[in-house]
N, C-alpha and C. Protein backbone atom coordinates (compact mmCIF):
# COMPACT_ATOMS: atom_id res chain seq x y z
N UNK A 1 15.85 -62.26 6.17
CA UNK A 1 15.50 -62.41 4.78
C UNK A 1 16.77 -62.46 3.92
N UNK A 2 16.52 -62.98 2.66
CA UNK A 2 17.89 -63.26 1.86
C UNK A 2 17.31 -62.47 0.50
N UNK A 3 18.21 -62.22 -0.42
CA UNK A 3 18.06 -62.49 -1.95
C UNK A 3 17.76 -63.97 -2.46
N UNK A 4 16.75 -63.65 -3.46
CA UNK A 4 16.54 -65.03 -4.09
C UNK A 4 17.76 -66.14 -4.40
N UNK A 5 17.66 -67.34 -5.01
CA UNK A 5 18.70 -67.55 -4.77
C UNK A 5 19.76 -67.58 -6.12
N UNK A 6 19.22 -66.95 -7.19
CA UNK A 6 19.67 -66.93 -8.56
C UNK A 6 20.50 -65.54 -7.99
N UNK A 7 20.02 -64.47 -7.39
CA UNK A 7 20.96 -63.54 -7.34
C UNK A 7 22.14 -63.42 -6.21
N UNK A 8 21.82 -64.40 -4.79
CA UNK A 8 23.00 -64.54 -4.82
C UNK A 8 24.02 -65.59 -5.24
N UNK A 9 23.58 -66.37 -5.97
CA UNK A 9 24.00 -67.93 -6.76
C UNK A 9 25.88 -66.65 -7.46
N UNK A 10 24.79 -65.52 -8.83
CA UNK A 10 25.15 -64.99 -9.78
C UNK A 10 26.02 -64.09 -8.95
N UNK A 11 25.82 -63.33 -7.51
CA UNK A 11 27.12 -62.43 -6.78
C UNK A 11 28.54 -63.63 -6.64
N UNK A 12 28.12 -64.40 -5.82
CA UNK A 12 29.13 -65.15 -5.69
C UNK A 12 30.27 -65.80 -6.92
N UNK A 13 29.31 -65.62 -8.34
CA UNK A 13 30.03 -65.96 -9.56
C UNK A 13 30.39 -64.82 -10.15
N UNK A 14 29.61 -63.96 -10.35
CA UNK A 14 30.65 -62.45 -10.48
C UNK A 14 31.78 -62.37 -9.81
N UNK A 15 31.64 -62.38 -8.26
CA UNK A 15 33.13 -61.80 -7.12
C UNK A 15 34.20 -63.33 -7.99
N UNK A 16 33.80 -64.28 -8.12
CA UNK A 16 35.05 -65.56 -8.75
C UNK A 16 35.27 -64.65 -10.31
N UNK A 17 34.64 -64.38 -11.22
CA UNK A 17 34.78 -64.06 -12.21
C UNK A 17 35.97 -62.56 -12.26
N UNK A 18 35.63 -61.48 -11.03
CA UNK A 18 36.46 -60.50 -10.80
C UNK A 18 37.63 -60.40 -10.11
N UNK A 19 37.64 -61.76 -9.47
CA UNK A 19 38.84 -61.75 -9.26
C UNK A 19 40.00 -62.85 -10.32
N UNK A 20 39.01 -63.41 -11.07
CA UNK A 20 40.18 -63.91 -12.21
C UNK A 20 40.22 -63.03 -13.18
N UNK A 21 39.29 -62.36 -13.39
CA UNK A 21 39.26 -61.46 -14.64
C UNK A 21 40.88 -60.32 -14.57
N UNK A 22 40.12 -60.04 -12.73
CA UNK A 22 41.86 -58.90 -12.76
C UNK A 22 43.00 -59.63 -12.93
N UNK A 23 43.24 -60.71 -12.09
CA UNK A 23 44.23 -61.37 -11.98
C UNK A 23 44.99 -61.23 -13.61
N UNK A 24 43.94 -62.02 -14.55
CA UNK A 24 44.60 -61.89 -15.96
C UNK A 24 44.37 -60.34 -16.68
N UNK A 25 44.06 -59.71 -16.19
CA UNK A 25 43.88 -58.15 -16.24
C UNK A 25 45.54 -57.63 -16.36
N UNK A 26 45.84 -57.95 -15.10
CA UNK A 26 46.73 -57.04 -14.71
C UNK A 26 48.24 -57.86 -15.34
N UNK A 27 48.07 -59.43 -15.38
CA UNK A 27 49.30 -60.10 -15.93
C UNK A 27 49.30 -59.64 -17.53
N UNK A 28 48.13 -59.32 -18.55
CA UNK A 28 47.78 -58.99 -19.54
C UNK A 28 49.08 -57.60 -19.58
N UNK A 29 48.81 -56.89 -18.69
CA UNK A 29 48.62 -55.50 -18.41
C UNK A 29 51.06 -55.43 -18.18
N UNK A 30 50.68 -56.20 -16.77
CA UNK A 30 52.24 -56.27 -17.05
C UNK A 30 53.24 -57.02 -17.05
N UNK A 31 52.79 -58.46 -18.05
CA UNK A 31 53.52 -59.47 -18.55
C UNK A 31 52.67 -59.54 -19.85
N UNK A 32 53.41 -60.45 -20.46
CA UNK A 32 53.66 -61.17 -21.92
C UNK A 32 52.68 -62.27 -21.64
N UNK A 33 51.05 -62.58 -21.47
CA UNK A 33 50.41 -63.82 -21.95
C UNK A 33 50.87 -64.39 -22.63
N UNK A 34 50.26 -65.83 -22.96
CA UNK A 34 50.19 -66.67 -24.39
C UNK A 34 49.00 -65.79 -25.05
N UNK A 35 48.73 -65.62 -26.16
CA UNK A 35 47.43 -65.36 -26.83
C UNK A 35 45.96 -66.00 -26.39
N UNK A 36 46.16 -66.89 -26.21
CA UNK A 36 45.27 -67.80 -25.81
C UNK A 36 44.08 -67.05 -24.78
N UNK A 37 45.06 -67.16 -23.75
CA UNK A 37 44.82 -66.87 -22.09
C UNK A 37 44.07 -65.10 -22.92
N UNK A 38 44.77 -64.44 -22.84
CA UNK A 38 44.04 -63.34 -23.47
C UNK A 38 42.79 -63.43 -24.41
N UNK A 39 42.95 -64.05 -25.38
CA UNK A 39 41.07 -64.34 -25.84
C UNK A 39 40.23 -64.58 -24.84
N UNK A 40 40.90 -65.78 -23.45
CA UNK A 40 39.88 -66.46 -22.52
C UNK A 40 39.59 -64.67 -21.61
N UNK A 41 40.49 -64.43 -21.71
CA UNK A 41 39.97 -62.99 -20.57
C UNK A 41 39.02 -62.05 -21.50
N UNK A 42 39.45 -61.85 -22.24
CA UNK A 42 38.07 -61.19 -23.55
C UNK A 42 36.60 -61.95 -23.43
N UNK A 43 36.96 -63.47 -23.42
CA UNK A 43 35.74 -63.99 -24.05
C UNK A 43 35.21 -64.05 -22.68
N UNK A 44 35.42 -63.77 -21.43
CA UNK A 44 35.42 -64.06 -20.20
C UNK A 44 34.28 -62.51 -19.59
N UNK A 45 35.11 -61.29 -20.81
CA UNK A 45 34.18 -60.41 -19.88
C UNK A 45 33.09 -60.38 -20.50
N UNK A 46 32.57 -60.78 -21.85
CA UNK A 46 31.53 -60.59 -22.37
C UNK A 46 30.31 -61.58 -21.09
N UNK A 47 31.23 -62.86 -20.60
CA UNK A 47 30.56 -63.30 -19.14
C UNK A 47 29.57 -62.55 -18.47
N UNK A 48 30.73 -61.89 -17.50
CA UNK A 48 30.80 -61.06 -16.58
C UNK A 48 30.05 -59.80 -17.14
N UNK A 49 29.94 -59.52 -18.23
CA UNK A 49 28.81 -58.56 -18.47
C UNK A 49 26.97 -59.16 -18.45
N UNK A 50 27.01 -60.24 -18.99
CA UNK A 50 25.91 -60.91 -18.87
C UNK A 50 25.41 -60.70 -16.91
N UNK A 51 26.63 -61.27 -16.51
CA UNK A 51 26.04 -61.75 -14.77
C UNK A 51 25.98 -60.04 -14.81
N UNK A 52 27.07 -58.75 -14.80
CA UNK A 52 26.32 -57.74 -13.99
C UNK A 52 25.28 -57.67 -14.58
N UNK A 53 24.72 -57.60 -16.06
CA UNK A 53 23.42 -56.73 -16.12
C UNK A 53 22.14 -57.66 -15.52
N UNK A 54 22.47 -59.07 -15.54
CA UNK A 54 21.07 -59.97 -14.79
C UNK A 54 21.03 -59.30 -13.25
N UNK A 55 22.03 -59.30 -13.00
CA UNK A 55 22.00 -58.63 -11.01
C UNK A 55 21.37 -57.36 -11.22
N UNK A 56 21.71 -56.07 -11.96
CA UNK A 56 21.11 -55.17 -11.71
C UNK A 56 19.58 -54.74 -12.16
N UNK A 57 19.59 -55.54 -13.49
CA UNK A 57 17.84 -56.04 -13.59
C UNK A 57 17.41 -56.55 -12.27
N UNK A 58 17.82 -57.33 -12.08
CA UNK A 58 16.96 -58.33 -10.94
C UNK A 58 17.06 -57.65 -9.36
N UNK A 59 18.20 -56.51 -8.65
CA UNK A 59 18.38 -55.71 -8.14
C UNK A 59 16.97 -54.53 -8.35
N UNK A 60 16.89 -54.39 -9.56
CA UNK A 60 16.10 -53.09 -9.57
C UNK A 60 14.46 -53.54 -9.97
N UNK A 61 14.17 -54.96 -10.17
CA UNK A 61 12.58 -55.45 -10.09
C UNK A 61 12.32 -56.02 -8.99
N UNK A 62 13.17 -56.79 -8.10
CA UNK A 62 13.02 -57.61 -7.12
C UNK A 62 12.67 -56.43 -5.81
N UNK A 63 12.32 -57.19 -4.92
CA UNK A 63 12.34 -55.85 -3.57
C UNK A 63 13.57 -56.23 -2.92
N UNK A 64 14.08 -55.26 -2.25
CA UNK A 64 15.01 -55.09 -1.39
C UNK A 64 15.32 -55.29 -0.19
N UNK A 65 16.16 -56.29 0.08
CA UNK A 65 15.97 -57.32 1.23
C UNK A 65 16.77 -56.10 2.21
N UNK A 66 16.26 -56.03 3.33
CA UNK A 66 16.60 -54.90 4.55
C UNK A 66 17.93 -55.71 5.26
N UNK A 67 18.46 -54.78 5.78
CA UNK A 67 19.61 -55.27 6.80
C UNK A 67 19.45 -55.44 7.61
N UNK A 68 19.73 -56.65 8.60
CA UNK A 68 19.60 -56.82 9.88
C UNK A 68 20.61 -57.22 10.58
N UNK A 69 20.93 -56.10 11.69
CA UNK A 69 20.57 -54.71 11.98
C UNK A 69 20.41 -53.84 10.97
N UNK A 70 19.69 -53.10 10.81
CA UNK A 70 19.56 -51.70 10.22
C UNK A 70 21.13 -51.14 10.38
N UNK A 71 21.25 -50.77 9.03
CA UNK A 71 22.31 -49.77 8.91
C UNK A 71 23.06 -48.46 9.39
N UNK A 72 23.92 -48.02 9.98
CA UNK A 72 24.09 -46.22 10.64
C UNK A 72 23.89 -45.37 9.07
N UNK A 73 23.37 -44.31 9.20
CA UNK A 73 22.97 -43.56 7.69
C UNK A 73 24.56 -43.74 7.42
N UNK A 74 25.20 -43.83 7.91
CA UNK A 74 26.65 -43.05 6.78
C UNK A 74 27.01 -44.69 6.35
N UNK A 75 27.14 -45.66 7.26
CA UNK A 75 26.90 -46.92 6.90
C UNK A 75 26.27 -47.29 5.31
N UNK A 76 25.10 -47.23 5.49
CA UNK A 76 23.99 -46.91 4.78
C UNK A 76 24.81 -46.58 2.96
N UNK A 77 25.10 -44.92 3.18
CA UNK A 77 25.29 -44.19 2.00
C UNK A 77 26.72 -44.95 1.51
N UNK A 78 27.41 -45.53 2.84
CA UNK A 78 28.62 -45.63 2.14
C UNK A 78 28.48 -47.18 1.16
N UNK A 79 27.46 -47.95 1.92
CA UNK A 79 27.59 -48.99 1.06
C UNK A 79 26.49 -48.91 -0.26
N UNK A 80 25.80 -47.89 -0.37
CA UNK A 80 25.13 -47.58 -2.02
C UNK A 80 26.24 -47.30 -2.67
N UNK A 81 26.94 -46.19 -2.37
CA UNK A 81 28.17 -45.63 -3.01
C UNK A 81 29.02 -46.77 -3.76
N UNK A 82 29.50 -47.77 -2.84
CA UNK A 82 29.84 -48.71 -3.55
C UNK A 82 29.99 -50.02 -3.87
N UNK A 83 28.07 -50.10 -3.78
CA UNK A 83 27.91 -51.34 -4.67
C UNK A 83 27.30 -50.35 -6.06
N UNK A 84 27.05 -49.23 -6.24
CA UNK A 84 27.06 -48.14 -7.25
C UNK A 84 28.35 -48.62 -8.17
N UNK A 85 29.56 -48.04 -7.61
CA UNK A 85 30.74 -48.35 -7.61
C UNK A 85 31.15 -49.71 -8.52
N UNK A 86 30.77 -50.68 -7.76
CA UNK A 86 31.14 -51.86 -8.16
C UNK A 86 30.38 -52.45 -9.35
N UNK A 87 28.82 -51.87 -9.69
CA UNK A 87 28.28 -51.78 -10.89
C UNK A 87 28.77 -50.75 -11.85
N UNK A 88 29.22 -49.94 -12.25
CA UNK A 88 29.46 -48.77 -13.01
C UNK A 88 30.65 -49.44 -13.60
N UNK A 89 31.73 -50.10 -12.58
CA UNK A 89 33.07 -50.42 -12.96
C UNK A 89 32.96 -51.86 -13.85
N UNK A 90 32.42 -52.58 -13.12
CA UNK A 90 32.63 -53.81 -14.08
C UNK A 90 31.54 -53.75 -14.97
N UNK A 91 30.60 -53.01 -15.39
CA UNK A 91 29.63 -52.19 -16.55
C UNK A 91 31.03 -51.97 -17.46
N UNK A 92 31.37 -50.56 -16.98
CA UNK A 92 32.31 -50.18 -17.53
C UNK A 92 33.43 -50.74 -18.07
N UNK A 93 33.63 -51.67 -17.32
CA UNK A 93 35.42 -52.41 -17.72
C UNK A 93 34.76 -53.32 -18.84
N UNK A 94 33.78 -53.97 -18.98
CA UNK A 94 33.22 -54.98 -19.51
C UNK A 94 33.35 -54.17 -21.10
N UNK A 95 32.03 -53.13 -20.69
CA UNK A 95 32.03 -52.83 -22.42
C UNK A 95 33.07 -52.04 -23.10
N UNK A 96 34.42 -50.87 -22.18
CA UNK A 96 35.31 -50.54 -22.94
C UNK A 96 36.26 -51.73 -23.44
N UNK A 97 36.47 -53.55 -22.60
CA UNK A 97 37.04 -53.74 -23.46
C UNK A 97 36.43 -54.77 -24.58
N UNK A 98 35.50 -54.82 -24.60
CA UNK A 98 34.62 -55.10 -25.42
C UNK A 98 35.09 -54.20 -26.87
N UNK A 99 34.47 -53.45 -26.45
CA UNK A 99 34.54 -52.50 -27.52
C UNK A 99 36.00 -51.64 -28.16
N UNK A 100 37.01 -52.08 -27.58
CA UNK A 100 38.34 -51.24 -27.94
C UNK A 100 38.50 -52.75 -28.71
N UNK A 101 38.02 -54.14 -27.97
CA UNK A 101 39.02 -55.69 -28.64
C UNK A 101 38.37 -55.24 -30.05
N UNK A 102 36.77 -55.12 -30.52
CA UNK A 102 36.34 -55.32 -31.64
C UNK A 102 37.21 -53.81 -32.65
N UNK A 103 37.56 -52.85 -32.30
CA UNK A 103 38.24 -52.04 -32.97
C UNK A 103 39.55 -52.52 -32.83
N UNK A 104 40.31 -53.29 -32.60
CA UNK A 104 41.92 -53.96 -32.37
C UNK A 104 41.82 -54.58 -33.53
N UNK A 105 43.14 -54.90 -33.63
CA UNK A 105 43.46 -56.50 -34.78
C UNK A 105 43.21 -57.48 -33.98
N UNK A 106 42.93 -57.48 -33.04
CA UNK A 106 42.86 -58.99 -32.16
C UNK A 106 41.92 -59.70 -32.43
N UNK A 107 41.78 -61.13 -32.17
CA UNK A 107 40.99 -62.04 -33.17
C UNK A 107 39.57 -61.62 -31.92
N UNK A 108 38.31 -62.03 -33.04
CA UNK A 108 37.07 -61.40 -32.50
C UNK A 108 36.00 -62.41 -32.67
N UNK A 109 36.40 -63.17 -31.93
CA UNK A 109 35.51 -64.60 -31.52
C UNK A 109 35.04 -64.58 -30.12
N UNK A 110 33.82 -65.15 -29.05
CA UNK A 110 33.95 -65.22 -28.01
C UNK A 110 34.49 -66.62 -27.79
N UNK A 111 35.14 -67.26 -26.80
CA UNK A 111 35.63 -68.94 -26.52
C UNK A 111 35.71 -69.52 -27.99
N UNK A 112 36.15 -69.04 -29.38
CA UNK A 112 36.14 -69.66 -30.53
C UNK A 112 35.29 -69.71 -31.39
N UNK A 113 33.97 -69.50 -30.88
CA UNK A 113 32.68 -69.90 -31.37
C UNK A 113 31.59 -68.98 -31.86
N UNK A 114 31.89 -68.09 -31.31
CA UNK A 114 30.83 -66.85 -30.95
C UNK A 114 31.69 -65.81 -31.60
N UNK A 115 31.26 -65.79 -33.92
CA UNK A 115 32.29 -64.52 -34.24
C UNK A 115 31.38 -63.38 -34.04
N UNK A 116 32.12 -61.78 -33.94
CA UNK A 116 31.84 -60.88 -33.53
C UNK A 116 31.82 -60.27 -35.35
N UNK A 117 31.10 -59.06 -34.73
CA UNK A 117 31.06 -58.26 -36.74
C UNK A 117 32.11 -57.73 -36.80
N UNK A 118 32.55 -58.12 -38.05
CA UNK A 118 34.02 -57.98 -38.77
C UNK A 118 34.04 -55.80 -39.02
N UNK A 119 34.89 -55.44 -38.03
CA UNK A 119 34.75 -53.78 -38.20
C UNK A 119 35.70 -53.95 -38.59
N UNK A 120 36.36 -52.73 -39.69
CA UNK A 120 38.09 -52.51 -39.86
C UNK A 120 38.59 -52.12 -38.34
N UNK A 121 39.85 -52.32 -38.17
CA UNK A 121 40.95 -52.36 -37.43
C UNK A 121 40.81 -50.42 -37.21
N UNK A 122 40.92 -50.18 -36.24
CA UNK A 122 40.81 -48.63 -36.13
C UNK A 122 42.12 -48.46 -34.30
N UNK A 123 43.39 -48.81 -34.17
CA UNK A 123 44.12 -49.08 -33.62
C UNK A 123 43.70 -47.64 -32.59
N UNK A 124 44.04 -46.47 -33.07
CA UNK A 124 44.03 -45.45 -32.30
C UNK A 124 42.48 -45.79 -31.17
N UNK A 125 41.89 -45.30 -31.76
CA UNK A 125 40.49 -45.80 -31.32
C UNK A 125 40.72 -46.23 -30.49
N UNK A 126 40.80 -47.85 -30.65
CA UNK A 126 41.20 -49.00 -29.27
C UNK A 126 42.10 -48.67 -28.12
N UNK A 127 43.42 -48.16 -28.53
CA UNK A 127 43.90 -47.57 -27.31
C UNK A 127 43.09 -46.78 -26.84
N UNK A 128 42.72 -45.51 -27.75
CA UNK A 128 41.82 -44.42 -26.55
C UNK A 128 41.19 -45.28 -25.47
N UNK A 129 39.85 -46.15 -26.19
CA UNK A 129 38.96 -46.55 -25.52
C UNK A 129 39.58 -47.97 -24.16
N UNK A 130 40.36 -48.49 -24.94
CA UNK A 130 41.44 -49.41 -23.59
C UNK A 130 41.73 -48.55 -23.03
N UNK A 131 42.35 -47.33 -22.84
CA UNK A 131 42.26 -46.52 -21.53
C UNK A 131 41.26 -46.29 -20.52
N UNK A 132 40.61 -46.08 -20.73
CA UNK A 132 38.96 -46.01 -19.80
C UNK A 132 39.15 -47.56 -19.39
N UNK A 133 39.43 -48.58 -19.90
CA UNK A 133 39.47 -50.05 -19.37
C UNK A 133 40.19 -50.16 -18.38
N UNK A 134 41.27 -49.31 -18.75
CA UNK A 134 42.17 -49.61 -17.52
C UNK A 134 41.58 -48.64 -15.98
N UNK A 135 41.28 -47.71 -16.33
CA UNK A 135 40.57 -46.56 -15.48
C UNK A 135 39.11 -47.84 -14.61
N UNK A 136 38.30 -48.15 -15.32
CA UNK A 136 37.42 -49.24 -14.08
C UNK A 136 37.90 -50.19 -13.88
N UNK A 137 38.94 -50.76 -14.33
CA UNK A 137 40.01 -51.77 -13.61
C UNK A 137 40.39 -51.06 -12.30
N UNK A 138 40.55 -49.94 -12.19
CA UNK A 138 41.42 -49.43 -11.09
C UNK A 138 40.38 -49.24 -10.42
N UNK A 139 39.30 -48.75 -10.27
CA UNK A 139 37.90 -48.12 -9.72
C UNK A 139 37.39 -49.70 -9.44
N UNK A 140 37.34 -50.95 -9.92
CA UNK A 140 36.90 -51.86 -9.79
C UNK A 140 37.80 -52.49 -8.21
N UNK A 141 39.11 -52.40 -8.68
CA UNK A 141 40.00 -52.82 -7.71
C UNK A 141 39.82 -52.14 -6.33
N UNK A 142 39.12 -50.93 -6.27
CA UNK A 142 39.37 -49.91 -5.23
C UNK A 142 38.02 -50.19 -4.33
N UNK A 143 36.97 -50.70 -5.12
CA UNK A 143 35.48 -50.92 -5.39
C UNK A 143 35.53 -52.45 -4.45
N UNK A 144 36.40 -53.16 -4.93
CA UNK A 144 35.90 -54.42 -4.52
C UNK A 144 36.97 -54.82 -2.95
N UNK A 145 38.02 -53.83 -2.54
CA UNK A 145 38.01 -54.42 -1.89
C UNK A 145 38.15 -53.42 -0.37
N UNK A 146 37.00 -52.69 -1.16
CA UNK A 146 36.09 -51.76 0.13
C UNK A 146 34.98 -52.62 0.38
N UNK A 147 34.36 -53.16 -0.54
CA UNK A 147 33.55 -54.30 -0.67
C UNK A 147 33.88 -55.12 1.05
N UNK A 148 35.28 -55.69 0.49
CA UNK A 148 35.67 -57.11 1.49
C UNK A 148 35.91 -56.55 2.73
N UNK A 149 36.58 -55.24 2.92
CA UNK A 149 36.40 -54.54 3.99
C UNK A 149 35.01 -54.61 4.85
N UNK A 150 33.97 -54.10 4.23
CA UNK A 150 32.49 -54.38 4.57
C UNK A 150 32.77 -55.76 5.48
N UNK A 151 32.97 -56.87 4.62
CA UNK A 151 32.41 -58.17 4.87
C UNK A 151 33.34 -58.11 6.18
N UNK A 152 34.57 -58.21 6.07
CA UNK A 152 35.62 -58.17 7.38
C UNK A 152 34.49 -57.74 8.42
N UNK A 153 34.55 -56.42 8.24
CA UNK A 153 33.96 -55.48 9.46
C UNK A 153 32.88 -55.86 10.08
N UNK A 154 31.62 -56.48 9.23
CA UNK A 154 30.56 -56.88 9.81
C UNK A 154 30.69 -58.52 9.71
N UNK A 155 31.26 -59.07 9.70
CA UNK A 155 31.37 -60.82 9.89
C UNK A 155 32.18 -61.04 11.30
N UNK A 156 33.35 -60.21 11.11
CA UNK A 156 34.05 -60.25 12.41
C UNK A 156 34.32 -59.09 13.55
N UNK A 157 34.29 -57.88 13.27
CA UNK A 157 34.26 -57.20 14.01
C UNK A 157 32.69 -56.87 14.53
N UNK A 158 31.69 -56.71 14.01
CA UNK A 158 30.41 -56.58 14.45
C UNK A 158 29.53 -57.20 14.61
N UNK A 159 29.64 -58.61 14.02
CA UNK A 159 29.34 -59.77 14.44
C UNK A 159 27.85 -59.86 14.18
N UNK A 160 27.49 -58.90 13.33
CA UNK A 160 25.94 -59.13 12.92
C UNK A 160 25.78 -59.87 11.54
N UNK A 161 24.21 -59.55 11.42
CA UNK A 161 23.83 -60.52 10.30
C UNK A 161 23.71 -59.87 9.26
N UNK A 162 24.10 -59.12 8.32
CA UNK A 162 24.18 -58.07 7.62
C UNK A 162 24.53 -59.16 6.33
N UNK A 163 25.84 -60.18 6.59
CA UNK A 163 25.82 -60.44 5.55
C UNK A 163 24.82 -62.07 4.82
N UNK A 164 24.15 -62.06 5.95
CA UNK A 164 22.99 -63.56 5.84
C UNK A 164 22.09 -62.96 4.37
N UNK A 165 21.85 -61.63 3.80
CA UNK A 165 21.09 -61.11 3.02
C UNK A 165 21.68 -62.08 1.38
N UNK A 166 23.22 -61.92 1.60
CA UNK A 166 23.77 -62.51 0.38
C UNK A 166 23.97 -64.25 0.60
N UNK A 167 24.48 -64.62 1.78
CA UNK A 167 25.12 -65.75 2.10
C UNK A 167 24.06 -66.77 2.67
């Protein structure tokens, strides 16, 4: 059995979306962007917030496609833990920087088009709350590539069908 095919259509565009998102995450983080490229990573997670919350709606109405093989319990707990994990973080990364850009001076458009409500500039604020951004950046990073570990382990070392559920 698989996931429908809108949800795994939307995994496969999340995992592309998280790994450009960090990529310009972390060049944001420790290089000098153009401005530009930085709006596109802003206007990028309001994205990536859309795709997690459709997956975990559709995760939590849809039924739950079983593993085949069945999972070892610790198997099992470890991969709730973190696809838990991997929702909480890019939840998280999404709306702290959401919400620190609209308290910034930084311009508050999504892709140009899409203006956001004009709040005063509250700088302190934004750093606080960009901290926590950076915090599920790191939890995201740690998240996703325990993730690929998974896939490694059971694509090639175990050679089962575990991952036919997404693919």
């Amino acid at each position: 059995m698989k996931y429908d095919f809108w949800v795994r259509q939307s995994h496969k565009v999340l995992g592309v979306f998280i790994i450009i998102q960090f990529s310009f995450g972390m060049s944001v983080y420790y290089t000098s962007l153009p401005a530009r490229l930085v709006d596109l990573h802003r206007s990028f997670g309001y994205v990536a917030l859309v795709i997690v919350i459709f997956l975990i709606v559709a995760r939590l109405i849809k039924p739950n496609v079983p593993y085949n093989p069945p999972l070892s319990i610790s198997n099992y707990i470890l991969a709730k833990i973190v696809h838990f994990g991997l929702y909480i973080s890019v939840l998280g990364m999404s709306l702290t920087g959401i919400i620190a850009s609209v308290f910034s001076a930084h311009e508050r458009e999504i892709f140009y088009l899409i203006p956001l409500p004009q709040i005063p500039n509250h700088v302190e604020l934004s750093n606080y709350i960009f901290s926590f951004h950076s915090f599920f950046a790191y939890m995201l990073g740690i998240c996703f590539i325990l993730h690929l570990f998974a896939v490694i382990y059971h694509k090639i070392i175990l050679k089962d069908h575990v991952l036919a559920r997404m693919w």
